[in-house]
C-alpha atoms as a PDB file:
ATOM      1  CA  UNK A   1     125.255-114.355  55.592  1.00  0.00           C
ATOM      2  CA  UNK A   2     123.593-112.438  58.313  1.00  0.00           C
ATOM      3  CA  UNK A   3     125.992-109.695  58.178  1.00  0.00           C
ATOM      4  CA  UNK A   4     125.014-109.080  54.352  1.00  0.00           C
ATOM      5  CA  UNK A   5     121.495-109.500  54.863  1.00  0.00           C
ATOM      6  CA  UNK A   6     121.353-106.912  58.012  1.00  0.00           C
ATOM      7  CA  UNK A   7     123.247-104.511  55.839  1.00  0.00           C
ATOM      8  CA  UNK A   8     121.082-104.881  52.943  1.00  0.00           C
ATOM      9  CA  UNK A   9     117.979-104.067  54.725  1.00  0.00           C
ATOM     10  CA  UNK A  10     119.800-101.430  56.193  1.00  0.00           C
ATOM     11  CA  UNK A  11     120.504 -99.950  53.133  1.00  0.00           C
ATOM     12  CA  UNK A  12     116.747-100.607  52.074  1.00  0.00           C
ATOM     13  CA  UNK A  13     115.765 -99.138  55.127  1.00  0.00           C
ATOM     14  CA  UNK A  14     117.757 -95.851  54.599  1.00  0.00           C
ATOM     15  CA  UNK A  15     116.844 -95.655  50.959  1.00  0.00           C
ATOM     16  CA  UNK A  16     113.230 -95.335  52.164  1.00  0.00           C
ATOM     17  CA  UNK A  17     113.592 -92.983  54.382  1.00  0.00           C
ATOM     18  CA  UNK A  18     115.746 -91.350  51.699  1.00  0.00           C
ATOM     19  CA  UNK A  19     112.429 -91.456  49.810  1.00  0.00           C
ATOM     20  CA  UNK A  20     109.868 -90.209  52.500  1.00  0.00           C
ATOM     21  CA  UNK A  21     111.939 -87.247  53.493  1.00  0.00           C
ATOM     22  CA  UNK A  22     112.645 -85.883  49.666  1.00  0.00           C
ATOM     23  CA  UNK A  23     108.451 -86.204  49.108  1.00  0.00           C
ATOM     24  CA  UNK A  24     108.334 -84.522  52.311  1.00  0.00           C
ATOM     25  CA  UNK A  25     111.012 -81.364  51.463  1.00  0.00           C
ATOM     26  CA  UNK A  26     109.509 -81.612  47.973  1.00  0.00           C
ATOM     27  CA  UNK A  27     105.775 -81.685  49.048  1.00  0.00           C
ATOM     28  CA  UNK A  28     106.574 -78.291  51.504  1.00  0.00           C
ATOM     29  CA  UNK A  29     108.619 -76.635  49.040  1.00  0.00           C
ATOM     30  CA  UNK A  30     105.588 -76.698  46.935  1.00  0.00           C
ATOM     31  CA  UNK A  31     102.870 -76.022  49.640  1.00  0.00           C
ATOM     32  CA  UNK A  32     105.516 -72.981  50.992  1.00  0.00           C
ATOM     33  CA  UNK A  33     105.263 -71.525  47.857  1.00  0.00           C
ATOM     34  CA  UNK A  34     101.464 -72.048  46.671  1.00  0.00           C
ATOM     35  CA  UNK A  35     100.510 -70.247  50.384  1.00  0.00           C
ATOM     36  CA  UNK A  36     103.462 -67.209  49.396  1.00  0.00           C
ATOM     37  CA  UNK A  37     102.292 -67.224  46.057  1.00  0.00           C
ATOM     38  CA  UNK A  38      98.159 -67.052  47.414  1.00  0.00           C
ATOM     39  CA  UNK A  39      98.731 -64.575  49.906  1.00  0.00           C
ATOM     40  CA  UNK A  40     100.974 -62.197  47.458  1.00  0.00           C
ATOM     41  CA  UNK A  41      97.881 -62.196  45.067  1.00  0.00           C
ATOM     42  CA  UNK A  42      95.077 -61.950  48.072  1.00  0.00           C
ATOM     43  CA  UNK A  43      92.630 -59.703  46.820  1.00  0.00           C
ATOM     44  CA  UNK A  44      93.421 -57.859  50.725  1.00  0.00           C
ATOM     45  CA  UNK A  45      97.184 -57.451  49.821  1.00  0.00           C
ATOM     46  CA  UNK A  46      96.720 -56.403  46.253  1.00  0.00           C
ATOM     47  CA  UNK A  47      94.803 -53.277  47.225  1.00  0.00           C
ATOM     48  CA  UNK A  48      96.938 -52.571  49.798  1.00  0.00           C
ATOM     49  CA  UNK A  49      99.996 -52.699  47.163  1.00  0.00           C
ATOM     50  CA  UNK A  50      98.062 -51.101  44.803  1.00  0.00           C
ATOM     51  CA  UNK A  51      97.262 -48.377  47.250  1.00  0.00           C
ATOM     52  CA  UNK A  52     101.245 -47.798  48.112  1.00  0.00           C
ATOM     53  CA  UNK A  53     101.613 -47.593  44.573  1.00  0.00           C
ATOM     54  CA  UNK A  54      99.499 -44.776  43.744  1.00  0.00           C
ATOM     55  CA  UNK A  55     100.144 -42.598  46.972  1.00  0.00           C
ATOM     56  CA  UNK A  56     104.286 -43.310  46.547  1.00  0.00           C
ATOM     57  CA  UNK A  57     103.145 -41.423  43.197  1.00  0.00           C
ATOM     58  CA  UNK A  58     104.141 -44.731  41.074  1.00  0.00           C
ATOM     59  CA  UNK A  59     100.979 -44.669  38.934  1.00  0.00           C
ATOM     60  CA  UNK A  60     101.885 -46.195  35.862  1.00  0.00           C
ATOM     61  CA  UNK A  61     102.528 -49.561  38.280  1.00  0.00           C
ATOM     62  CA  UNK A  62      99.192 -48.395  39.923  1.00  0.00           C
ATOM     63  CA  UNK A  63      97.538 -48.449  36.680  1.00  0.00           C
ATOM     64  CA  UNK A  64      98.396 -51.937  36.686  1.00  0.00           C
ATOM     65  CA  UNK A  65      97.575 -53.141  39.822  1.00  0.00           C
ATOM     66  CA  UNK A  66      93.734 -51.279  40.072  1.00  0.00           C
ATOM     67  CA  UNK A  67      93.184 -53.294  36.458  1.00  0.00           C
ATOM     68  CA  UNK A  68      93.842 -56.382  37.677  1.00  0.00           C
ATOM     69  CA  UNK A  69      91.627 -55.744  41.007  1.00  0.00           C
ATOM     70  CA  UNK A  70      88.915 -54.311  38.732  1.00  0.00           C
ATOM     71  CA  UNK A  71      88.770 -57.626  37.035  1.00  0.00           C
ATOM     72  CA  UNK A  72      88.727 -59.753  40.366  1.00  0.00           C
ATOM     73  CA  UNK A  73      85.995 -57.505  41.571  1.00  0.00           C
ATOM     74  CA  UNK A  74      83.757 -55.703  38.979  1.00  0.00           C
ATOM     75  CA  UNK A  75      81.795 -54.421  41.041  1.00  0.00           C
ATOM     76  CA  UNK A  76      84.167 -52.438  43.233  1.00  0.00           C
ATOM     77  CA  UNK A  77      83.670 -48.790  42.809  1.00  0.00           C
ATOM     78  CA  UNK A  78      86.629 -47.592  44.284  1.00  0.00           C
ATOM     79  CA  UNK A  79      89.068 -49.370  42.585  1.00  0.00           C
ATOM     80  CA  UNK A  80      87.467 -48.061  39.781  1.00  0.00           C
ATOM     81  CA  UNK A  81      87.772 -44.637  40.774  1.00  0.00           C
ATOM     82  CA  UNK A  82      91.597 -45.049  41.924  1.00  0.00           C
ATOM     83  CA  UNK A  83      92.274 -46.787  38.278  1.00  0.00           C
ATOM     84  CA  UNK A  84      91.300 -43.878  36.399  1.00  0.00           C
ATOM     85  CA  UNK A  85      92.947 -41.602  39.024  1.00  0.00           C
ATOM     86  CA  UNK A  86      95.977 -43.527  38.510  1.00  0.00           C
ATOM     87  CA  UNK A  87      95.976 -43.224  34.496  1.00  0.00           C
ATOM     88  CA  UNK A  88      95.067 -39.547  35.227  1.00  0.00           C
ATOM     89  CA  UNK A  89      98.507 -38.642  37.442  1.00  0.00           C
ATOM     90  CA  UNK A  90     100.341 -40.961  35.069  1.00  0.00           C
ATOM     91  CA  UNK A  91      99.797 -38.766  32.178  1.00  0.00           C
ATOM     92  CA  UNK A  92      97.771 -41.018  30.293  1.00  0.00           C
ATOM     93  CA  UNK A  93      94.067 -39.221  29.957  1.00  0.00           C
ATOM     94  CA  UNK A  94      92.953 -40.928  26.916  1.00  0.00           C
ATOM     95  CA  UNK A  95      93.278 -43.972  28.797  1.00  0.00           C
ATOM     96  CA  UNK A  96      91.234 -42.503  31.656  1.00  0.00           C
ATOM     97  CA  UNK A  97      88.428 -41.550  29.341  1.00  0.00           C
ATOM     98  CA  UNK A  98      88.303 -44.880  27.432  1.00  0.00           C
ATOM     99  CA  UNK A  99      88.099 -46.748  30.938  1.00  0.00           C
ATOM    100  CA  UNK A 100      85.489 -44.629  31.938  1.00  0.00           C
ATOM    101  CA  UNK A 101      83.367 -45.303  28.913  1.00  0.00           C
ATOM    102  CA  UNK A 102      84.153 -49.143  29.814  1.00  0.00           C
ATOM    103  CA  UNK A 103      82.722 -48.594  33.238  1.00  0.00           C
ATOM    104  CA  UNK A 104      79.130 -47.767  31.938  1.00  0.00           C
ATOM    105  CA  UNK A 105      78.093 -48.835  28.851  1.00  0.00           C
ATOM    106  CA  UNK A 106      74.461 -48.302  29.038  1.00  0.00           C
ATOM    107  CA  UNK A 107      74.713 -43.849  29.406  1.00  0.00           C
ATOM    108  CA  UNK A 108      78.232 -42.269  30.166  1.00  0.00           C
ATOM    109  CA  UNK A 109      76.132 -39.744  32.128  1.00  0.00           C
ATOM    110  CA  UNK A 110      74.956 -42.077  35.010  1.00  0.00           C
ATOM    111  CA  UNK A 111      78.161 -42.863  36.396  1.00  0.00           C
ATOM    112  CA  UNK A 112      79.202 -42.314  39.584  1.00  0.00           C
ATOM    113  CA  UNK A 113      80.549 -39.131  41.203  1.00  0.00           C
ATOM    114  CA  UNK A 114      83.607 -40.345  41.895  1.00  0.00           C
ATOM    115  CA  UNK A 115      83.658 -41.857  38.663  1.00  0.00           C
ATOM    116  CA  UNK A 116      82.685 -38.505  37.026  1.00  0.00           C
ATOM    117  CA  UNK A 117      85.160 -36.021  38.679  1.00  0.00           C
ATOM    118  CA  UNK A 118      87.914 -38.996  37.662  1.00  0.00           C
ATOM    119  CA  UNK A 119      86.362 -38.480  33.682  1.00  0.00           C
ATOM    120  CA  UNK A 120      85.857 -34.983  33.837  1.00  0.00           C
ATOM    121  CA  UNK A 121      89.113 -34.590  35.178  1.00  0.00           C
ATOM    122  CA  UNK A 122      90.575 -36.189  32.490  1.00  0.00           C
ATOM    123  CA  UNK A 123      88.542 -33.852  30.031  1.00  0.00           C
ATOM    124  CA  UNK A 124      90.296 -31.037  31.189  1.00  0.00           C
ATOM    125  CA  UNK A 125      94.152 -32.354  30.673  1.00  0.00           C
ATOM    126  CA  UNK A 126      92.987 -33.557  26.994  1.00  0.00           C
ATOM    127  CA  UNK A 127      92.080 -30.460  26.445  1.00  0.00           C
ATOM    128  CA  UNK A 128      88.574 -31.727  25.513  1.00  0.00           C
ATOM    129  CA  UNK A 129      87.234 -28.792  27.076  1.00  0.00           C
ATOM    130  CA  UNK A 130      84.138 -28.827  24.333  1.00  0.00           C
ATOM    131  CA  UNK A 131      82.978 -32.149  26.063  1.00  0.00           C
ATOM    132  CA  UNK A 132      82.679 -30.576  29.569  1.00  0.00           C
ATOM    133  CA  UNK A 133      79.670 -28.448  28.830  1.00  0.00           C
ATOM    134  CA  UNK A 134      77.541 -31.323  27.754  1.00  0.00           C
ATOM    135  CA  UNK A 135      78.132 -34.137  30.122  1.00  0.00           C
ATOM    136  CA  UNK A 136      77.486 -31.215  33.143  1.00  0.00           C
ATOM    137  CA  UNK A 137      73.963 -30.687  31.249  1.00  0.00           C
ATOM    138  CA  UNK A 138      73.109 -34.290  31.554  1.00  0.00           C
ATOM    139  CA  UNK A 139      74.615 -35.915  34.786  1.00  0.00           C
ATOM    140  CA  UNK A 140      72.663 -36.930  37.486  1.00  0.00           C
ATOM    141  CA  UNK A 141      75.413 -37.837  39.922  1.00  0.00           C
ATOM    142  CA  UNK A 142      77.231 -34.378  40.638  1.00  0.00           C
ATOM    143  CA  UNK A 143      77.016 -32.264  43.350  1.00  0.00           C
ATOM    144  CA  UNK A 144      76.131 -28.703  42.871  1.00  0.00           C
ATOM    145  CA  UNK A 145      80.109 -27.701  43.956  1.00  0.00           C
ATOM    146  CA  UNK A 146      81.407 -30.473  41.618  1.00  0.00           C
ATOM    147  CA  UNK A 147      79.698 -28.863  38.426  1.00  0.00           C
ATOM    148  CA  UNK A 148      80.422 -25.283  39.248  1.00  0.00           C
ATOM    149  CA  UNK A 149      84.228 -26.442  39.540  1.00  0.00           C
ATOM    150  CA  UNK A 150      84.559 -27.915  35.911  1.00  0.00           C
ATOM    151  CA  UNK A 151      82.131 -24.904  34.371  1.00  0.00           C
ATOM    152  CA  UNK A 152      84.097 -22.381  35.991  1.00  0.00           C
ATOM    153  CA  UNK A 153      87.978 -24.159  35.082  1.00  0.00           C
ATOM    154  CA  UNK A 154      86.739 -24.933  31.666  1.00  0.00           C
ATOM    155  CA  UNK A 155      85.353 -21.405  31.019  1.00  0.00           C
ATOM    156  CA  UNK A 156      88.923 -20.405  32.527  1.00  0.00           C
ATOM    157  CA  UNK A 157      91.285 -22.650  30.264  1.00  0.00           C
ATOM    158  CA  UNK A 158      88.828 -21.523  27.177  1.00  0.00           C
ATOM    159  CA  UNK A 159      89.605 -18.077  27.985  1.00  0.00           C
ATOM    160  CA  UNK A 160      86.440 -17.013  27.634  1.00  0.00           C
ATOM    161  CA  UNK A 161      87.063 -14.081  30.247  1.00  0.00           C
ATOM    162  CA  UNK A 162      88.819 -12.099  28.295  1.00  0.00           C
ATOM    163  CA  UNK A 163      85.726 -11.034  27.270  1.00  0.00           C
ATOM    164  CA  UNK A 164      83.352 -11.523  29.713  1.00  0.00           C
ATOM    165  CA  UNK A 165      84.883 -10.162  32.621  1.00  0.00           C
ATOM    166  CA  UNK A 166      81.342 -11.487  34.776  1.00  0.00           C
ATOM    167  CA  UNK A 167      82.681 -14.747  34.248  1.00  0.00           C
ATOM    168  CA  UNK A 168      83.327 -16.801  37.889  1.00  0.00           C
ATOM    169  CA  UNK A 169      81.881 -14.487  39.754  1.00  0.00           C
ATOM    170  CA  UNK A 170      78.727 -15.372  40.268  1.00  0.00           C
ATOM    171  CA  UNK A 171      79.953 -18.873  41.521  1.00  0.00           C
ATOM    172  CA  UNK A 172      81.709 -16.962  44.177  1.00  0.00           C
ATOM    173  CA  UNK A 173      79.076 -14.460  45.276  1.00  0.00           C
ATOM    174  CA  UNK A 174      77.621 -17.327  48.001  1.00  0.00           C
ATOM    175  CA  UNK A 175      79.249 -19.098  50.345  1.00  0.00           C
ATOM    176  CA  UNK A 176      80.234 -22.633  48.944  1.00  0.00           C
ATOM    177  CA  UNK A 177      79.187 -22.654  45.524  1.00  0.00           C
ATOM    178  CA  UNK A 178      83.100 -23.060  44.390  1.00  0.00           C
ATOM    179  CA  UNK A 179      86.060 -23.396  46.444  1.00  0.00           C
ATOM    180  CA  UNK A 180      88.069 -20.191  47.298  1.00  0.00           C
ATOM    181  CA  UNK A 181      91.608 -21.291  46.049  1.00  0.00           C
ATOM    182  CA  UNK A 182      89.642 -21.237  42.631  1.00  0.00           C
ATOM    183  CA  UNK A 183      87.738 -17.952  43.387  1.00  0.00           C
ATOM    184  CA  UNK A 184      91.032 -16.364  43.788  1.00  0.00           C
ATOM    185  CA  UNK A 185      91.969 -18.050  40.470  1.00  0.00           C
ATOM    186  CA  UNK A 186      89.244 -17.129  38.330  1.00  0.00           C
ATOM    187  CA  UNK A 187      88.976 -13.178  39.960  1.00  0.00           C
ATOM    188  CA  UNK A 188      93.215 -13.055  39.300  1.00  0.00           C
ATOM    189  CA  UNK A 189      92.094 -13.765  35.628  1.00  0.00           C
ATOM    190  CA  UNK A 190      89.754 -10.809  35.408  1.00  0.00           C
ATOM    191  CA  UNK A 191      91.830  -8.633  36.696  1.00  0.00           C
ATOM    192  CA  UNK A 192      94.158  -9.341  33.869  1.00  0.00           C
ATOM    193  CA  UNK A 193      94.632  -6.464  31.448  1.00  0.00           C
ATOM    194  CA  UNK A 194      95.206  -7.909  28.223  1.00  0.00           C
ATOM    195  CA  UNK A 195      97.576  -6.053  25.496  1.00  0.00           C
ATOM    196  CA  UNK A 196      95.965  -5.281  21.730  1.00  0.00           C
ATOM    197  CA  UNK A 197      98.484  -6.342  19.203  1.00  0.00           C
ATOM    198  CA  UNK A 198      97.077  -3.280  16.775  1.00  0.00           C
ATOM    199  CA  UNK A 199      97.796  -0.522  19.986  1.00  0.00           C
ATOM    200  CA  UNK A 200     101.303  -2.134  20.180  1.00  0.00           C
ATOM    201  CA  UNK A 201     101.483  -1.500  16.305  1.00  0.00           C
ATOM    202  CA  UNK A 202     100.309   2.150  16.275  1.00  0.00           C
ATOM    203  CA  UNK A 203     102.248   2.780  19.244  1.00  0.00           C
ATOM    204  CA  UNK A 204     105.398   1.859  17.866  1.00  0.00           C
ATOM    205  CA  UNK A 205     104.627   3.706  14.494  1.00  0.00           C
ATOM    206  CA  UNK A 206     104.064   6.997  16.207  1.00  0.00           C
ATOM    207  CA  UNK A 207     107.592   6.154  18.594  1.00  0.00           C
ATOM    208  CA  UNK A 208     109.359   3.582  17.709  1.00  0.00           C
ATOM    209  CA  UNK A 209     109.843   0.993  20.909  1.00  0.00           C
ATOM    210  CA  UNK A 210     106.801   2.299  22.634  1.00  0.00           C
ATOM    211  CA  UNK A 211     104.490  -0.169  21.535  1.00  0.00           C
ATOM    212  CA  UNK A 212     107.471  -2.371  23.262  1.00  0.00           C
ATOM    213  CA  UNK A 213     106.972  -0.380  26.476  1.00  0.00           C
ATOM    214  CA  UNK A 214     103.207  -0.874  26.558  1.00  0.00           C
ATOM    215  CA  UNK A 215     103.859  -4.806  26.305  1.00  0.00           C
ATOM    216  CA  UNK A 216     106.073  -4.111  29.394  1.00  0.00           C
ATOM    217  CA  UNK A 217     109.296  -5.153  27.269  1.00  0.00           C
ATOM    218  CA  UNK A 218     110.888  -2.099  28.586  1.00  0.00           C
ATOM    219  CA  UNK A 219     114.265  -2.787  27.972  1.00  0.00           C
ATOM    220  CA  UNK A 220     113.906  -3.419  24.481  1.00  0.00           C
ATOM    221  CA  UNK A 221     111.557  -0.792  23.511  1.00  0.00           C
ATOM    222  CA  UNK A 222     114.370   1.356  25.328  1.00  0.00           C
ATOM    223  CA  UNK A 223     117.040   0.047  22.676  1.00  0.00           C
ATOM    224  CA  UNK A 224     115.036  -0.134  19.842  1.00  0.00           C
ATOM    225  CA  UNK A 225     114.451   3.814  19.735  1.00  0.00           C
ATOM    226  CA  UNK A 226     117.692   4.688  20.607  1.00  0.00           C
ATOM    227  CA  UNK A 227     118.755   2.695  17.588  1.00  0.00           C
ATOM    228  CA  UNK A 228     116.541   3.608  15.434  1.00  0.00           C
ATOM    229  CA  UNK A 229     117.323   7.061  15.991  1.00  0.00           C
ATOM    230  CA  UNK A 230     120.575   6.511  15.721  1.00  0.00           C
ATOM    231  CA  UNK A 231     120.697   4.974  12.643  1.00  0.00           C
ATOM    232  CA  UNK A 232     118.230   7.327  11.216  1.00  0.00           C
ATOM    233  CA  UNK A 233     120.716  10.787  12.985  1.00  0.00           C
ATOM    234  CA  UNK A 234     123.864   8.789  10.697  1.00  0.00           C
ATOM    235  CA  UNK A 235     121.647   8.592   7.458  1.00  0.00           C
ATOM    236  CA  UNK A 236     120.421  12.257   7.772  1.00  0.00           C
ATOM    237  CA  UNK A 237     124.293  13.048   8.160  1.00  0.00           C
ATOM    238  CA  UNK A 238     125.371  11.249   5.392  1.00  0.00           C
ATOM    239  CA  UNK A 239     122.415  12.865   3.040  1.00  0.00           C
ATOM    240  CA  UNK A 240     123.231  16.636   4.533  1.00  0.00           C
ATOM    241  CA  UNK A 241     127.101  16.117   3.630  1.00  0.00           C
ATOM    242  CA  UNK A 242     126.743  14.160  -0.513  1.00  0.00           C
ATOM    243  CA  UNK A 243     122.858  14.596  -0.778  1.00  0.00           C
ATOM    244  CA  UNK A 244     121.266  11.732  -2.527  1.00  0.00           C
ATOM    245  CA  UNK A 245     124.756  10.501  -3.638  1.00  0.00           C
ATOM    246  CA  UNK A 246     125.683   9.871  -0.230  1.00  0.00           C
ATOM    247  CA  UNK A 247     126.053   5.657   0.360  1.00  0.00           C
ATOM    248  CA  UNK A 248     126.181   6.215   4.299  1.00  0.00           C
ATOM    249  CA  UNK A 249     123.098   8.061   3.928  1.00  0.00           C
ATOM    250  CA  UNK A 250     121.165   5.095   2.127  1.00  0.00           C
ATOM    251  CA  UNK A 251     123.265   2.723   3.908  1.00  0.00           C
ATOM    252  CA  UNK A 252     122.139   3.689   7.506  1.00  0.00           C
ATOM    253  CA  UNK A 253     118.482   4.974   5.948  1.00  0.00           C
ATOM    254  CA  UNK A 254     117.962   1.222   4.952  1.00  0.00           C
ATOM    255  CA  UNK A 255     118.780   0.015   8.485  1.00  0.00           C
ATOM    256  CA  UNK A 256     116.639   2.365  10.224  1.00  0.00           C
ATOM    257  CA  UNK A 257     113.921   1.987   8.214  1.00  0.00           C
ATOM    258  CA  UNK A 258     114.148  -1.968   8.181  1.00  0.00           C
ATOM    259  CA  UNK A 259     114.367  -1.765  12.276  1.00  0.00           C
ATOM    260  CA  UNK A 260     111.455   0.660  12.080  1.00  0.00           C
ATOM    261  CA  UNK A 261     109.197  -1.547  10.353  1.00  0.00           C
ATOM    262  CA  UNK A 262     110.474  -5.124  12.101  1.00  0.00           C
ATOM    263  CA  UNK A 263     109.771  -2.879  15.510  1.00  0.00           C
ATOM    264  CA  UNK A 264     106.548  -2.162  14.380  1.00  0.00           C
ATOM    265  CA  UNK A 265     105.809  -6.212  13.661  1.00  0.00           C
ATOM    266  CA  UNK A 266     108.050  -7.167  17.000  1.00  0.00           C
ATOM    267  CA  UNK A 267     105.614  -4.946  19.018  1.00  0.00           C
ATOM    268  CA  UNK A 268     102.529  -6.761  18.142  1.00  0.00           C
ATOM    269  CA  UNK A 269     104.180  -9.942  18.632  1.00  0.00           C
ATOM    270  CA  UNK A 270     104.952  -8.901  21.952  1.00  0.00           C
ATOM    271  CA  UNK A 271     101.411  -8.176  22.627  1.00  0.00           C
ATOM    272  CA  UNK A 272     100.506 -11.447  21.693  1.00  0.00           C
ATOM    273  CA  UNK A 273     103.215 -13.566  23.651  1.00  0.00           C
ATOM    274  CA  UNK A 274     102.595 -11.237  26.741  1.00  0.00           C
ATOM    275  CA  UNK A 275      98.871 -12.175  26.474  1.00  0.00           C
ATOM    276  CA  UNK A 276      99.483 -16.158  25.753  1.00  0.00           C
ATOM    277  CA  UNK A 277     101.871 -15.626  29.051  1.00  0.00           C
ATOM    278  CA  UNK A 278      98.956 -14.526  31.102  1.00  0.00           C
ATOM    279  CA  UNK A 279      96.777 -17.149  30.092  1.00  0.00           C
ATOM    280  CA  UNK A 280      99.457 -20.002  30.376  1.00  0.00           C
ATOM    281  CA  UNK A 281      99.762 -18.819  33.721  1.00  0.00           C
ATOM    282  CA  UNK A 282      95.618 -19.166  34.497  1.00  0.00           C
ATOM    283  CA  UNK A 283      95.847 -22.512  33.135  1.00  0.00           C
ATOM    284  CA  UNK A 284      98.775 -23.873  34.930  1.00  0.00           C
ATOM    285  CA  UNK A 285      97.074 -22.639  38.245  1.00  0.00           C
ATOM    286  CA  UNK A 286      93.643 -23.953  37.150  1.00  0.00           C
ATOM    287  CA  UNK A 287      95.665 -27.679  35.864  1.00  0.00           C
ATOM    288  CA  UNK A 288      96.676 -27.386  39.343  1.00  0.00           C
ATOM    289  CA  UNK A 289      93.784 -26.916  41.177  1.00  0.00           C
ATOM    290  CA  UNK A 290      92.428 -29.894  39.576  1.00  0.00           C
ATOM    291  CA  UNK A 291      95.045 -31.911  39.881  1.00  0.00           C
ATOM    292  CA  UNK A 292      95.128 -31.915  43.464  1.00  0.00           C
ATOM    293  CA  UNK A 293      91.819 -30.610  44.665  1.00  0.00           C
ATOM    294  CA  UNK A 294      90.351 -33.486  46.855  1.00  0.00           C
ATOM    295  CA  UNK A 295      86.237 -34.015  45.733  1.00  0.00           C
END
């Protein structure tokens, strides 16, 4: 009898212990992971993740991260700025813009700086380049530098140089009022000489394949006399030989004077892709200024 009792309170014993120790492993399983899972979403960590994010160039995940530390802390105006930065890199500028209206409710054109090169930044990749002029009339948070900047790219990526070859310049003339990488940017778009599609045209009536030559499509203009010629040498063959019965004469008239008149049209299309090629190269260097020019 006291063999069976001792072992029963034995096994009582253990089963208690048994007991304890699983609410133990339990209870710091579950305090392990509320302290990993606390310090993972620490307000600290987060913008330091958030941060990685965005300068390992993952914005889309940055995009993510800055929202959620925007809602933790409304009033922090970085992580505002670094949000809209982050929709900006991503691609997303419509995104950008609508956050910054979210920011300030009350007058779009009292928000920050930082928060206003981040909008106006966007402005210029959505090609809202209209908007620009207006918010620059009415902000009070800009620096002098910061407004000359997005005047001068805008005026760039509008073109409007082509004929107003004063344009930049005056930003330039003193010491500061624009940086020089976009100096050189806006005076290498001056100095552009711009073809006239009608020129081409007349040129290439007079010779055929000049107009070609004056749109720098050397090469081509090149071919397209020597074939035209040549077709027109074989029809004024054929005609000399028959006369007007000749079918190589109309034959190889037709094709010259088909190539004469699609060389006339080709030559003022090649003014006009040679002068979009000039400007897409302005606005890539301007999209890149912005892009990575550090306010």
């Amino acid at each position: 009898m006291k063999r069976i009792t001792v072992k029963c309170m034995t096994s009582k014993y253990h089963k208690t212990i048994g007991k304890h120790l699983f609410v133990f492993v339990v209870s710091v399983v579950f305090a392990s992971g509320s302290l990993f899972s606390q310090n993972l979403y620490d307000l600290n960590n987060s913008e330091r993740y958030a941060d990685y994010l965005l300068l390992s160039n993952q914005y889309k995940l940055a995009a993510e991260e800055y929202e959620r530390l925007t809602f933790l802390d409304k009033q922090n105006e970085e992580y505002k700025v670094k949000l809209l930065q982050s929709y900006r890199k991503s691609g997303n500028y419509s995104q950008a813009i609508n956050r910054a209206y979210s920011f300030n409710k009350g007058s779009l054109f009292d928000l920050s700086r930082g928060l206003s090169v981040e909008y106006l930044s966007s402005l210029i990749f959505a090609d809202s380049l209209i908007e620009i002029k207006a918010f620059l009339q009415h902000n009070t948070t800009l620096k002098e530098e910061d407004k000359n900047i997005f005047e001068c790219s805008s005026k760039l990526l509008l073109g409007e140089y082509r004929n107003n070859k004063k344009l930049c310049v005056s930003y330039g003339q003193s010491e500061g009022k624009i940086p020089k990488r976009l100096e050189i940017i806006a005076n290498k778009a001056l100095d552009n000489s711009f073809k006239s599609p009608v020129l081409a045209g007349g040129l290439s009536t007079v010779i055929p394949g000049l107009g070609k030559v004056y749109t720098k499509n050397y090469t081509d203009g090149i071919m397209s006399l020597l074939f035209i010629v040549g077709t027109a040498w074989q029809s004024y063959k054929g005609f000399k030989n028959k006369g007007n019965k000749s079918i190589s004469g109309w034959l190889f008239g037709s094709i010259s004077l088909g190539f004469y008149i699609g060389n006339i049209y080709g030559s003022t299309k090649a003014a006009k892709r040679y002068n979009k090629l000039k400007l897409n190269e302005t606005n890539d260097e301007v999209y890149n200024f912005i892009q990575h020019y550090s306010f």
